[in-house]
N, C-alpha and C. Protein backbone atom coordinates (compact mmCIF):
# COMPACT_ATOMS: atom_id res chain seq x y z
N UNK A 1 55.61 -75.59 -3.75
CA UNK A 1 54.22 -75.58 -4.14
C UNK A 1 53.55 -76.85 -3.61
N UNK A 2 52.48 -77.23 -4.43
CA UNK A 2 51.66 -78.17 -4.02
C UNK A 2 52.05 -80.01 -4.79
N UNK A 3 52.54 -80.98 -3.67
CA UNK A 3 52.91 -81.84 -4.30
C UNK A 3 52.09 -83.04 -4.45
N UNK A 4 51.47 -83.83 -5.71
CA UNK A 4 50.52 -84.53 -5.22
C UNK A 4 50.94 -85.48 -4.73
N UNK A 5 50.34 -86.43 -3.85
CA UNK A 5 50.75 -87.51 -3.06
C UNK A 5 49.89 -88.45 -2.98
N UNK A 6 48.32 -88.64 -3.30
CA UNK A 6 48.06 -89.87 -3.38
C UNK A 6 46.50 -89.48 -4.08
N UNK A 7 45.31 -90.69 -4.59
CA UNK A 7 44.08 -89.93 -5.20
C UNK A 7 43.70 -91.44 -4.95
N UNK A 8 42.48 -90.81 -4.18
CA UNK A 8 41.01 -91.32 -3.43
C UNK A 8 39.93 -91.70 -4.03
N UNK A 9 39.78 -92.09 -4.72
CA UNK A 9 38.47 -91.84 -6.24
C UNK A 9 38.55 -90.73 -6.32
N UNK A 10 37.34 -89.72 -6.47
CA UNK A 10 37.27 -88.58 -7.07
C UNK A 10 38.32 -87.84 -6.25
N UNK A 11 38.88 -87.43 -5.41
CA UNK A 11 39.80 -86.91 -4.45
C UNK A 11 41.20 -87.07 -4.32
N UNK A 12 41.70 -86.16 -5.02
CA UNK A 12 43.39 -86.09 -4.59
C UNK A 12 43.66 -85.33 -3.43
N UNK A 13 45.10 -85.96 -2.52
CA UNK A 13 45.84 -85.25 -1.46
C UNK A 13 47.02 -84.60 -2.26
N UNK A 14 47.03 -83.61 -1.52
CA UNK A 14 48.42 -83.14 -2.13
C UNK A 14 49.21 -82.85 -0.32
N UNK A 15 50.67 -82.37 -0.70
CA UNK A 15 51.02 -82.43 0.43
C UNK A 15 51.87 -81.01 0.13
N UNK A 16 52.02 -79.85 0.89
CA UNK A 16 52.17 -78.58 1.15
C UNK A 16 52.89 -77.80 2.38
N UNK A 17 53.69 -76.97 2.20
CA UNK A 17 54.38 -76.73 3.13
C UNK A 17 53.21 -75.86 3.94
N UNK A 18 53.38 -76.36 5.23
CA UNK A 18 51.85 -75.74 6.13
C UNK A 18 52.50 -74.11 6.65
N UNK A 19 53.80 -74.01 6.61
CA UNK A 19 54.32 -72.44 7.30
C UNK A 19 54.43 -71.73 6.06
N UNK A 20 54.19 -72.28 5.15
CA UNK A 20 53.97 -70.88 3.45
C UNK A 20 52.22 -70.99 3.69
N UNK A 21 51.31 -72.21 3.62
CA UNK A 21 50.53 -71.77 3.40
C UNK A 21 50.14 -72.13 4.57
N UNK A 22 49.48 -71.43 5.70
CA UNK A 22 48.87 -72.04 7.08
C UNK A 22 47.46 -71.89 7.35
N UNK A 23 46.51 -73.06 6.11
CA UNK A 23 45.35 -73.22 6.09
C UNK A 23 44.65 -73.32 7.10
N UNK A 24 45.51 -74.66 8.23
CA UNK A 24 44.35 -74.81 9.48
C UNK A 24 44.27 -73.76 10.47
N UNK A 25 45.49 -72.68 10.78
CA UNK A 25 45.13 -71.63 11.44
C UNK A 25 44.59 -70.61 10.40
N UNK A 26 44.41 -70.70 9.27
CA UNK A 26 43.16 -69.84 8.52
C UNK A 26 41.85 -70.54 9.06
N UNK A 27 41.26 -71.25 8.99
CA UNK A 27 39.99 -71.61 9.32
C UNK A 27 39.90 -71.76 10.66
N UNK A 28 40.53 -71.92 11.50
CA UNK A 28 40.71 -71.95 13.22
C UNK A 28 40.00 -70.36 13.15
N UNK A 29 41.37 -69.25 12.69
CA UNK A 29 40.74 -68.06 13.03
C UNK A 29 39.21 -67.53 12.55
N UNK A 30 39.05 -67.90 11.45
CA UNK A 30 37.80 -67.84 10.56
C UNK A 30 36.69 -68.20 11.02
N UNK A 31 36.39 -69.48 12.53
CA UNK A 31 35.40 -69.72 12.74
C UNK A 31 35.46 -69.85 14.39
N UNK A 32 36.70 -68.95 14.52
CA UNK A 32 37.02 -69.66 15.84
C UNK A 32 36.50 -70.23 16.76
N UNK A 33 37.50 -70.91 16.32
CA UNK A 33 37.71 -72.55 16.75
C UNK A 33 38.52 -73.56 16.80
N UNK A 34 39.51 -73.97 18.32
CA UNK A 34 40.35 -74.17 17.88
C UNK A 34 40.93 -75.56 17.67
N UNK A 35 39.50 -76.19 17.79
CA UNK A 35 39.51 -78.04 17.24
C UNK A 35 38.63 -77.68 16.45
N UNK A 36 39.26 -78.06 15.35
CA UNK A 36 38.41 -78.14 13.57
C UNK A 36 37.81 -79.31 13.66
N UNK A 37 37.95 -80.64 14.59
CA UNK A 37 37.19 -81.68 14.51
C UNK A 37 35.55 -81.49 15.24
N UNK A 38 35.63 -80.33 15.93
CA UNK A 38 34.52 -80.28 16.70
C UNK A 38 33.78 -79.53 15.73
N UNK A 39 34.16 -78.71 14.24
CA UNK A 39 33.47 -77.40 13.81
C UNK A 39 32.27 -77.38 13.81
N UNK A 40 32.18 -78.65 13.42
CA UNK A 40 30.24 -78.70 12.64
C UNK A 40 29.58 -78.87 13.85
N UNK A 41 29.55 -78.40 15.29
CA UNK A 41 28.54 -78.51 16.22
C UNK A 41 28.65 -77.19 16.15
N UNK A 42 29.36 -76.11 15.95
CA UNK A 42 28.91 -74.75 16.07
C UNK A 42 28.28 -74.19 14.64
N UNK A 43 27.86 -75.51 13.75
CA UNK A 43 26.78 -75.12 12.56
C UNK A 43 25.81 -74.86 13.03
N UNK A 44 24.61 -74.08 12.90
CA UNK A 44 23.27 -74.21 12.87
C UNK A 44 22.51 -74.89 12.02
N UNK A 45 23.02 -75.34 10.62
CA UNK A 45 22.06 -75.98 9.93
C UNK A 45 22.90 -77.45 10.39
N UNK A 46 23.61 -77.61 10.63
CA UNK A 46 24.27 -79.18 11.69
C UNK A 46 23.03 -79.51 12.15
N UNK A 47 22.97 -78.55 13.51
CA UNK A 47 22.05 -78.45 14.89
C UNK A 47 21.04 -78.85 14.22
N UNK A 48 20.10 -78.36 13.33
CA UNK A 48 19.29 -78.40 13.07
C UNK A 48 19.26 -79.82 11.88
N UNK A 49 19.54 -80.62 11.07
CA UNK A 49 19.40 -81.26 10.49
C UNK A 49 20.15 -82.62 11.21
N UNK A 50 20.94 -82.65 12.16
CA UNK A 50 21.71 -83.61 12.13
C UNK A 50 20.94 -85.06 12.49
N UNK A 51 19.85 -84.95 12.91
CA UNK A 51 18.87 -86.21 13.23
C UNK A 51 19.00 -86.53 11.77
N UNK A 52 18.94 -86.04 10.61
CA UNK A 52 18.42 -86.86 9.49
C UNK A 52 19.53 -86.61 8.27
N UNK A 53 20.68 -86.91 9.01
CA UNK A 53 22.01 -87.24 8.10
C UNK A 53 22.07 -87.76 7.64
N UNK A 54 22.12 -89.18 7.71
CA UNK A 54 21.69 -90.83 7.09
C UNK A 54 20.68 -90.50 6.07
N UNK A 55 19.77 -89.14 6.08
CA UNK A 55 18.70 -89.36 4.85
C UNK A 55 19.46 -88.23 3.94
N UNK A 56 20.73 -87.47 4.29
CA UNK A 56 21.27 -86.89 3.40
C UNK A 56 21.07 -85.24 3.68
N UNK A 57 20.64 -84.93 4.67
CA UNK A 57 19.97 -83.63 5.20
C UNK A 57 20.92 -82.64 5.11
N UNK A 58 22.17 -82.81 4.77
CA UNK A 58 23.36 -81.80 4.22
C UNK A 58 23.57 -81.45 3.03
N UNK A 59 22.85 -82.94 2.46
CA UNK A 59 24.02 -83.12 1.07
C UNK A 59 23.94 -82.12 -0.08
N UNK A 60 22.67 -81.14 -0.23
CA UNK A 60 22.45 -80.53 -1.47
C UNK A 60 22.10 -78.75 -0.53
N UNK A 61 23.01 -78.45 0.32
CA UNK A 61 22.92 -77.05 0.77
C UNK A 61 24.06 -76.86 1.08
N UNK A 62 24.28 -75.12 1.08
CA UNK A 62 25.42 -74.36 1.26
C UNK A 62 25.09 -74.43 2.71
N UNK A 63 25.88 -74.38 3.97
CA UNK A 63 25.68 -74.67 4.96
C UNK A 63 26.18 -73.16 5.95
N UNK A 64 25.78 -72.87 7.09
CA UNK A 64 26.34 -71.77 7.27
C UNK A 64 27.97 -71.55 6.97
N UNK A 65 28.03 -72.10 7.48
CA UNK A 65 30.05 -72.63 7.08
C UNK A 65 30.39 -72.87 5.80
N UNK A 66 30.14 -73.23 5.23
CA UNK A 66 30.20 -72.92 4.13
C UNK A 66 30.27 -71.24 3.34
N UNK A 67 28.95 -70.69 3.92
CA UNK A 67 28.82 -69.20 3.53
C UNK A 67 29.17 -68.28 4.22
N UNK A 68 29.97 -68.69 5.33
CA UNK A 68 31.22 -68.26 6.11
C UNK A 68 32.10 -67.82 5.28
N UNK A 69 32.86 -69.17 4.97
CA UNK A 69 34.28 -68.98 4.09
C UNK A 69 34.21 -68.42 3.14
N UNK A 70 33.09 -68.85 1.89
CA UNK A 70 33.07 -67.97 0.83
C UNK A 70 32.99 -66.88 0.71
N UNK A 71 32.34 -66.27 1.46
CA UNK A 71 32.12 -64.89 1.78
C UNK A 71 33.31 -64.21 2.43
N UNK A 72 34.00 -64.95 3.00
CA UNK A 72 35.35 -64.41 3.61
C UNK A 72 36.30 -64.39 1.96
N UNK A 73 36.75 -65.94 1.74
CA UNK A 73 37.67 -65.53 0.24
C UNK A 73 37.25 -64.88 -0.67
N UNK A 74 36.04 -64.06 -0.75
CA UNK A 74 35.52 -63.46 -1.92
C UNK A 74 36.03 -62.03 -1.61
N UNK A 75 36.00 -61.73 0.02
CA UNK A 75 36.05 -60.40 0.14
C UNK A 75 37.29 -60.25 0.89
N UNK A 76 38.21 -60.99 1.00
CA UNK A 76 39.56 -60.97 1.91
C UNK A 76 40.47 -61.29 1.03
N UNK A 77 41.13 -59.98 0.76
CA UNK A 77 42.35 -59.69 -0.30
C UNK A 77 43.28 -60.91 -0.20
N UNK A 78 43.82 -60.93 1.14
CA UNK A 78 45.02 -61.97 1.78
C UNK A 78 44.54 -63.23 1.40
N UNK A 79 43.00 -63.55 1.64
CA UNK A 79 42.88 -65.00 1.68
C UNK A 79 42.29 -65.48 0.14
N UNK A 80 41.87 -65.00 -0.68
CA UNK A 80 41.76 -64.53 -2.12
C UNK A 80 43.52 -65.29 -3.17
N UNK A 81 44.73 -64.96 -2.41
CA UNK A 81 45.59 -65.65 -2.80
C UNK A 81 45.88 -67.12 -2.50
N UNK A 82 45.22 -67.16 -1.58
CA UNK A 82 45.23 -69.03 -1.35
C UNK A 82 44.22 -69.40 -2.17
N UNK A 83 43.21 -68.22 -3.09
CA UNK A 83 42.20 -69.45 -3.55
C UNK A 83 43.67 -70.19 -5.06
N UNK A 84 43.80 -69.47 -5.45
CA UNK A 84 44.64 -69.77 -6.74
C UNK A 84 45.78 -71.00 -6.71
N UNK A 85 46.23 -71.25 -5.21
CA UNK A 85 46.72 -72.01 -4.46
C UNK A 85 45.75 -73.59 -4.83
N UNK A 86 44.65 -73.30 -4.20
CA UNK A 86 43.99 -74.38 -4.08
C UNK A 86 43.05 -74.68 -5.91
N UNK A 87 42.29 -73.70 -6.21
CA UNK A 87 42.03 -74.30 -7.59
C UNK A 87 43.24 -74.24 -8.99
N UNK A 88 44.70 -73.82 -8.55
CA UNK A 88 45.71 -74.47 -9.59
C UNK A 88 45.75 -75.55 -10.48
């Protein structure tokens, strides 16, 4: 299962076997894409807000990516079992 390993202020890591659960090729396929460091340039609300980051232009919206995924674990049987995974 999920072992914790270290906590960030509000933020714990845990550390997880990646071939039981294989999150980053879940979201690779999910937005494909296959550098997750690049994701947020294929946002549109990115594109569109990223001049005014520094004033927080993300901080209080669901972002397309965002309503990507949710909409995927809400309605994807398979990926629906990793949520229980992650809010345990």
């Amino acid at each position: 299962m999920f072992r914790k390993e270290e906590t960030l202020g509000n933020h714990t890591i845990y550390k997880y076997d990646t071939k039981k659960h294989p999150f980053i090729q879940y979201f690779k396929n999910l937005y494909n894409e296959p550098s997750l460091d690049m994701l947020h340039l294929n946002s549109f609300h990115y594109n569109v807000l990223k001049d005014k980051l520094d004033l927080g232009g993300l901080n209080e919206i669901d972002t397309d990516l965002h309503s990507k995924f949710y909409n995927n674990i809400k309605t994807n049987l398979q990926v629906s079992s990793y949520s229980i995974y992650i809010y345990y």
